[in-house]
N, C-alpha and C. Protein backbone atom coordinates (compact mmCIF):
# COMPACT_ATOMS: atom_id res chain seq x y z
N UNK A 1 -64.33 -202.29 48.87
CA UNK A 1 -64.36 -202.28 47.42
C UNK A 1 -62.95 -201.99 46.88
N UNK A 2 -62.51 -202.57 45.57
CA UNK A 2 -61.21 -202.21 44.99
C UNK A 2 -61.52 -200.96 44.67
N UNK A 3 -60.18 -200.47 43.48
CA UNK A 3 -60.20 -199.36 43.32
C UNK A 3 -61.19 -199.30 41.94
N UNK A 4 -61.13 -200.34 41.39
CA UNK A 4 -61.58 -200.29 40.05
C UNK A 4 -63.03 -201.00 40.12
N UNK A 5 -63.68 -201.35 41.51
CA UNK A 5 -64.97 -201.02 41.62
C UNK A 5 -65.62 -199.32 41.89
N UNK A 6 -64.42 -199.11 42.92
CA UNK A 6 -65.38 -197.81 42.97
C UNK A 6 -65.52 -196.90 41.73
N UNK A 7 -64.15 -196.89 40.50
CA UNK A 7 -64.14 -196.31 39.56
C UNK A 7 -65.44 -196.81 39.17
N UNK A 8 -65.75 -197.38 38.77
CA UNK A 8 -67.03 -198.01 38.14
C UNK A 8 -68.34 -197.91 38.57
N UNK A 9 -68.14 -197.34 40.37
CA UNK A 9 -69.70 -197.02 40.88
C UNK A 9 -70.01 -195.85 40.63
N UNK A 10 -68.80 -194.61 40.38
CA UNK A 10 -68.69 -193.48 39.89
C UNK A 10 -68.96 -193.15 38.62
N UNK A 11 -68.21 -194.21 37.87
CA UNK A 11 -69.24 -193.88 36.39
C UNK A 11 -70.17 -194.08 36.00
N UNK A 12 -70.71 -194.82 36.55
CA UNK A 12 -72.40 -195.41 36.77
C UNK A 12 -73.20 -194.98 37.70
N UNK A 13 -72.77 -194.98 38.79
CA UNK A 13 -74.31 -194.66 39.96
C UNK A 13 -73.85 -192.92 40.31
N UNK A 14 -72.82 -192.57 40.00
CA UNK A 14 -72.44 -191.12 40.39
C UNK A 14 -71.59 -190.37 41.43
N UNK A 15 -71.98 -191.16 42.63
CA UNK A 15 -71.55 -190.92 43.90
C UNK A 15 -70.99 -192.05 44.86
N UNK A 16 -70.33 -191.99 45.86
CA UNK A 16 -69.21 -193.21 46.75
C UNK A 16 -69.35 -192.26 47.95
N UNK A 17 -70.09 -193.29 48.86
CA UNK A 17 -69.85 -192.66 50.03
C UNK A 17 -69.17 -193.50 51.47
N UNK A 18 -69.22 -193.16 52.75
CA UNK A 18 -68.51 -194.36 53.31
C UNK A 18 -68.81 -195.91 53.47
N UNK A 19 -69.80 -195.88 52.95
CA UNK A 19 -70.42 -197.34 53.04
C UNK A 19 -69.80 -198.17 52.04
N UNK A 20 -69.08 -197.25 50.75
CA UNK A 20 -68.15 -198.03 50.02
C UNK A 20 -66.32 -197.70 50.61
N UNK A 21 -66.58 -196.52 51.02
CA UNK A 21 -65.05 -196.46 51.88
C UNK A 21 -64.67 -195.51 52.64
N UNK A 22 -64.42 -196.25 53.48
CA UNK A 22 -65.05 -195.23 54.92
C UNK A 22 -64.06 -193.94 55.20
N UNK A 23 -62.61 -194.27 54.35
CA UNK A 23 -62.06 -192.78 53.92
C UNK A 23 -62.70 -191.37 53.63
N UNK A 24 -64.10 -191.65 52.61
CA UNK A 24 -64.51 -190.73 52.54
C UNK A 24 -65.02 -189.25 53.18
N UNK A 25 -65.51 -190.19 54.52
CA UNK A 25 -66.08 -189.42 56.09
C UNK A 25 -64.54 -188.44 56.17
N UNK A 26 -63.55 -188.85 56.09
CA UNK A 26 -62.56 -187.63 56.65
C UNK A 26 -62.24 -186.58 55.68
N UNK A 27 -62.02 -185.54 55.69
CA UNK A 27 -61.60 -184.60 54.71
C UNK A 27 -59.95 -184.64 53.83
N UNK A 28 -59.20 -185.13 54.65
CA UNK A 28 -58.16 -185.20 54.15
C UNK A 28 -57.58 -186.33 53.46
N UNK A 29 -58.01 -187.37 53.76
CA UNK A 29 -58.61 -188.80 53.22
C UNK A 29 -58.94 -189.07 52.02
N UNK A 30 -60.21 -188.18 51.76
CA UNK A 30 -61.25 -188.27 51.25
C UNK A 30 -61.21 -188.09 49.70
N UNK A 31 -60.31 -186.74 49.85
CA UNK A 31 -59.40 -185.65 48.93
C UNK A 31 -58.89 -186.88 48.47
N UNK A 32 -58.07 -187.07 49.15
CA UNK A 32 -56.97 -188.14 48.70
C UNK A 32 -57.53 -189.49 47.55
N UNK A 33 -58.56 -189.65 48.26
CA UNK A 33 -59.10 -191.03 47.81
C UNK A 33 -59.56 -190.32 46.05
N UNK A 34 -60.23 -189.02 46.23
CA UNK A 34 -60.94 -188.61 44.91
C UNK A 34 -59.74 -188.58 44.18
N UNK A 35 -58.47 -187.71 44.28
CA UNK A 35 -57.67 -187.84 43.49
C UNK A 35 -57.39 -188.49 42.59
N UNK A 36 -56.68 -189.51 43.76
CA UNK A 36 -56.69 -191.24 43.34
C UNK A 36 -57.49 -191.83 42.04
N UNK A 37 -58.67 -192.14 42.83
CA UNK A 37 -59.57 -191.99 41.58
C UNK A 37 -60.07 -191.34 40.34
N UNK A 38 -59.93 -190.04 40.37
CA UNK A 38 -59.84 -189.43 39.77
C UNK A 38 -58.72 -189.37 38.34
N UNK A 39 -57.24 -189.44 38.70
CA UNK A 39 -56.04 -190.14 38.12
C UNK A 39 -56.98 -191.72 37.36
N UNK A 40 -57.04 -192.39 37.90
CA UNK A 40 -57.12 -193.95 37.37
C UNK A 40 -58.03 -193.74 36.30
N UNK A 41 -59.44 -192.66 36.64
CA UNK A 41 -60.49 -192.46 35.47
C UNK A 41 -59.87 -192.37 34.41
N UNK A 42 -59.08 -190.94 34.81
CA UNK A 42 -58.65 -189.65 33.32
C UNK A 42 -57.19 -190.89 32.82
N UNK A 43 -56.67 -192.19 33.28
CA UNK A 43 -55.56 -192.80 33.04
C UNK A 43 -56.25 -193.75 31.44
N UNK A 44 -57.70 -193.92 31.77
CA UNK A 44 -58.84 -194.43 30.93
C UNK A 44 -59.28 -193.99 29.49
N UNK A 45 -58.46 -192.67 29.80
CA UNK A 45 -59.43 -191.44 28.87
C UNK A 45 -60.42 -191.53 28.88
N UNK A 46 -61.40 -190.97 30.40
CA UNK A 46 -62.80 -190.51 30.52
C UNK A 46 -62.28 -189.09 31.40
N UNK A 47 -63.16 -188.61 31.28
CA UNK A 47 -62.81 -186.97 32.34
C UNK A 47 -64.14 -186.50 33.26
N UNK A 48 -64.76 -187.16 33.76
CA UNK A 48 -65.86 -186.62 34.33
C UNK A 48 -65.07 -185.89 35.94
N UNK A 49 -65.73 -185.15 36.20
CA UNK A 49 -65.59 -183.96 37.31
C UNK A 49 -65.91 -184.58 38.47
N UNK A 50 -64.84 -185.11 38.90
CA UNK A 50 -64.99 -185.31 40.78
C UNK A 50 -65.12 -184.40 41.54
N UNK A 51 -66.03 -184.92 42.71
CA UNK A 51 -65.63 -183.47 43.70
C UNK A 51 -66.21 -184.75 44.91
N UNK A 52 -65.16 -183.93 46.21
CA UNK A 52 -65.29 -184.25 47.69
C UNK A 52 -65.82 -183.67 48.29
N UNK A 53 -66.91 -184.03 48.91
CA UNK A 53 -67.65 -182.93 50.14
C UNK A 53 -68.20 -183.57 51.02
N UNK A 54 -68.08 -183.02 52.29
CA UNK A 54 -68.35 -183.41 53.84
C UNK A 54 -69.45 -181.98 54.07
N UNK A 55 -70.56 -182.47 54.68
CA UNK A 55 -71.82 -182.44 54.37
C UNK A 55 -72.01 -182.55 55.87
N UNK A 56 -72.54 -181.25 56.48
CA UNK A 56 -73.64 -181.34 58.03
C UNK A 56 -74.72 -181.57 58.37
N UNK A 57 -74.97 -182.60 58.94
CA UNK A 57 -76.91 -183.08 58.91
C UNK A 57 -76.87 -182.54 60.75
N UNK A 58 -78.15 -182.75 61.09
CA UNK A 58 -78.59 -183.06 62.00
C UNK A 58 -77.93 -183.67 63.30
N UNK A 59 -78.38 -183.44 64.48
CA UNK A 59 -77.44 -183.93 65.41
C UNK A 59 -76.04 -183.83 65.43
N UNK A 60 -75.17 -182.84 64.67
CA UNK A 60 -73.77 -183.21 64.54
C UNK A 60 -73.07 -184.08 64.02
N UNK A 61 -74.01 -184.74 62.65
CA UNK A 61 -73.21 -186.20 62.37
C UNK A 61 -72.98 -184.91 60.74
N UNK A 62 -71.45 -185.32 60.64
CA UNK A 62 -70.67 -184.87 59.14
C UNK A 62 -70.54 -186.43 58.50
N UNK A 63 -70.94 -186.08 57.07
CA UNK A 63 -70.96 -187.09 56.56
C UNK A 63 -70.15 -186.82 54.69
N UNK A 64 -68.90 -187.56 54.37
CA UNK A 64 -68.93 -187.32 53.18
C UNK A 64 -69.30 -187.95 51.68
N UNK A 65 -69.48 -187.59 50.62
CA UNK A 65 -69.15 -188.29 49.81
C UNK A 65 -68.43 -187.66 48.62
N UNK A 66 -68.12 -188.33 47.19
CA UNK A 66 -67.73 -188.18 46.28
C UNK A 66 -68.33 -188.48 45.19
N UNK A 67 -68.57 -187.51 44.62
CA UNK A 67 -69.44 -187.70 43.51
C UNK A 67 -69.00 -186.94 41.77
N UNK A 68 -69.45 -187.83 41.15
CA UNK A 68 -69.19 -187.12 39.46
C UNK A 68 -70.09 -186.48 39.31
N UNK A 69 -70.24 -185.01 38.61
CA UNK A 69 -70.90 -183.91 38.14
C UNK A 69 -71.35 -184.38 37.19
N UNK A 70 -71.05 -185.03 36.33
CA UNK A 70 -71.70 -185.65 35.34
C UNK A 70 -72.76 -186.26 35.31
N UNK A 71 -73.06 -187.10 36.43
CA UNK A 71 -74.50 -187.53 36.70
C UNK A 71 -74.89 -186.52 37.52
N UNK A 72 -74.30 -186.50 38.69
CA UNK A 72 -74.77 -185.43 39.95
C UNK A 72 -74.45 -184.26 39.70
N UNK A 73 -75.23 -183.36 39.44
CA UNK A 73 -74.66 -182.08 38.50
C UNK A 73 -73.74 -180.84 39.32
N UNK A 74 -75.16 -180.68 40.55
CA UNK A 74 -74.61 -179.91 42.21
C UNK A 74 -74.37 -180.33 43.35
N UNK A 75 -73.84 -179.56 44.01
CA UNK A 75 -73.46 -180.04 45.39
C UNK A 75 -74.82 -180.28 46.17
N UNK A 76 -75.97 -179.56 46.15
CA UNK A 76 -77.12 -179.76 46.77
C UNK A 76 -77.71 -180.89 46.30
N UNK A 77 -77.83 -181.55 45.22
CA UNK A 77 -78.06 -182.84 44.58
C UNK A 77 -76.94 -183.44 44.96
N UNK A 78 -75.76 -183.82 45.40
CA UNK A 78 -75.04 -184.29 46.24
C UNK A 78 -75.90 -184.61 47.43
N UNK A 79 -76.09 -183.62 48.11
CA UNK A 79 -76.58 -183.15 49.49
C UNK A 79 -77.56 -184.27 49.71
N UNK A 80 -78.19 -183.92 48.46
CA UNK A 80 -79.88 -184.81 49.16
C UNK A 80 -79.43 -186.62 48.30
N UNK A 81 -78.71 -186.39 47.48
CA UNK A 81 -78.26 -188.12 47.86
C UNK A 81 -77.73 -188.72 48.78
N UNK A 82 -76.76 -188.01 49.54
CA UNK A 82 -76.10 -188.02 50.30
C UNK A 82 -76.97 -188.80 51.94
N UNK A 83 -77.86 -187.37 51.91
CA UNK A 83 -79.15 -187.55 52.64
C UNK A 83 -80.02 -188.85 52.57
N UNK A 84 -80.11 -189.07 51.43
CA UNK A 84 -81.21 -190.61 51.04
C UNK A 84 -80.54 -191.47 51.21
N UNK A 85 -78.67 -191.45 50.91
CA UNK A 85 -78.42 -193.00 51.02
C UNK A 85 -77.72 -193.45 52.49
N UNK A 86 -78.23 -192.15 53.27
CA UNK A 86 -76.84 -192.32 54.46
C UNK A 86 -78.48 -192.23 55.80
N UNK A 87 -79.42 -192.21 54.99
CA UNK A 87 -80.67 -191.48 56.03
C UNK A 87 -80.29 -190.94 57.39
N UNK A 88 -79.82 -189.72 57.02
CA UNK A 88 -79.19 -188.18 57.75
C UNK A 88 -80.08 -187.06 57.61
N UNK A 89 -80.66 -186.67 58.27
CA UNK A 89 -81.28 -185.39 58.13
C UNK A 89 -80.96 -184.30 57.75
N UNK A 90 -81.10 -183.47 56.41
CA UNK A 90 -80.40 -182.28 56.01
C UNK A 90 -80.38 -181.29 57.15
N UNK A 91 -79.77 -180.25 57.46
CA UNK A 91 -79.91 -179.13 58.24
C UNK A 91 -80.21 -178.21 57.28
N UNK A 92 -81.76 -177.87 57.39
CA UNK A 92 -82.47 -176.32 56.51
C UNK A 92 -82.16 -175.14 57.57
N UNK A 93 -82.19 -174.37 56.24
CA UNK A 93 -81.71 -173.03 56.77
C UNK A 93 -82.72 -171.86 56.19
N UNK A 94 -82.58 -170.78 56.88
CA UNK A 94 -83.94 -170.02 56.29
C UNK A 94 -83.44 -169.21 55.47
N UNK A 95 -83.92 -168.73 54.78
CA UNK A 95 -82.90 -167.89 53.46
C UNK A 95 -83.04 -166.85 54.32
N UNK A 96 -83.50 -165.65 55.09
CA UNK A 96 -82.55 -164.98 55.77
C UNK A 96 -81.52 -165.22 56.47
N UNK A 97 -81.19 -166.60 56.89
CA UNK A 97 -79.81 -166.75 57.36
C UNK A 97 -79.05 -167.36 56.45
N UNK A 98 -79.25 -168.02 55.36
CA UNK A 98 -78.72 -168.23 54.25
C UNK A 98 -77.96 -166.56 53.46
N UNK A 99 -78.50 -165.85 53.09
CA UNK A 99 -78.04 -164.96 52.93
C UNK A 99 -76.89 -164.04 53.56
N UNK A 100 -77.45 -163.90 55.20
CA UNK A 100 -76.39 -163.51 56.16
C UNK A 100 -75.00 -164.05 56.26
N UNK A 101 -75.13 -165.29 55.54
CA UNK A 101 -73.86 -166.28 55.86
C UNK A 101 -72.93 -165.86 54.56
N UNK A 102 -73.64 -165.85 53.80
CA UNK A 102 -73.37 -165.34 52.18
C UNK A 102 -72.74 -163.82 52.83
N UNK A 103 -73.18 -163.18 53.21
CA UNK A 103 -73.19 -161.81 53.30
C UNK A 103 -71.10 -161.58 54.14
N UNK A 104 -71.52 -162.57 55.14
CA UNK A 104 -70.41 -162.55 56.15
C UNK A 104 -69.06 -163.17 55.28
N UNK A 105 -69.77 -164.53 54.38
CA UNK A 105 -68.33 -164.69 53.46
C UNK A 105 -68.00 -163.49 52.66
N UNK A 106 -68.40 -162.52 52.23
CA UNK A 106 -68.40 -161.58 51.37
C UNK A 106 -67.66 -160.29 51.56
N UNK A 107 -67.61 -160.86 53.11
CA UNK A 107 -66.34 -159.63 53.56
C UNK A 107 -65.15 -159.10 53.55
């Protein structure tokens, strides 16, 4: 996809993941690519809120995408699009270890 498709899948469908460019899957890439995009939006005068995230499913497969807050509000609504359009299995966690993890960043 150009650049000024994906701008356009972002302001419309919300989210870009590697199936539109496979940059996304890397972290440092990925960044890069949102930037990018990001710049060309706000060059438009629109401002919606990008964000990059690489996302752990199942089996060890990391998967990223990029998505506007504006449609996609959270990262967990990220998560589970992410999930539906890449059919990746979320990794659940039990809120006692959810918490613990919380607990350990907190140190």
């Amino acid at each position: 996809m150009t650049d000024s498709e994906l701008t356009d899948k972002l302001l419309t469908k919300g989210y870009l993941t590697a199936a539109d460019a496979p940059e996304i899957d890397n972290d440092e890439k990925g960044a890069a690519l949102r930037d990018k995009l990001d710049k060309e939006i706000h060059n438009e005068n629109k401002e919606p809120y990008l964000v990059h995230e690489l996302f752990d499913y199942e089996n060890g497969v990391i998967k990223g995408i990029i998505f506007n807050m504006d449609i996609i509000p959270t990262r967990d609504a990220a998560m589970d699009k992410l999930s539906e359009v890449s059919n990746n299995k979320e990794i659940k966690i039990t809120q006692a270890a959810e918490k613990e993890i919380n607990e350990i960043g907190n140190v």
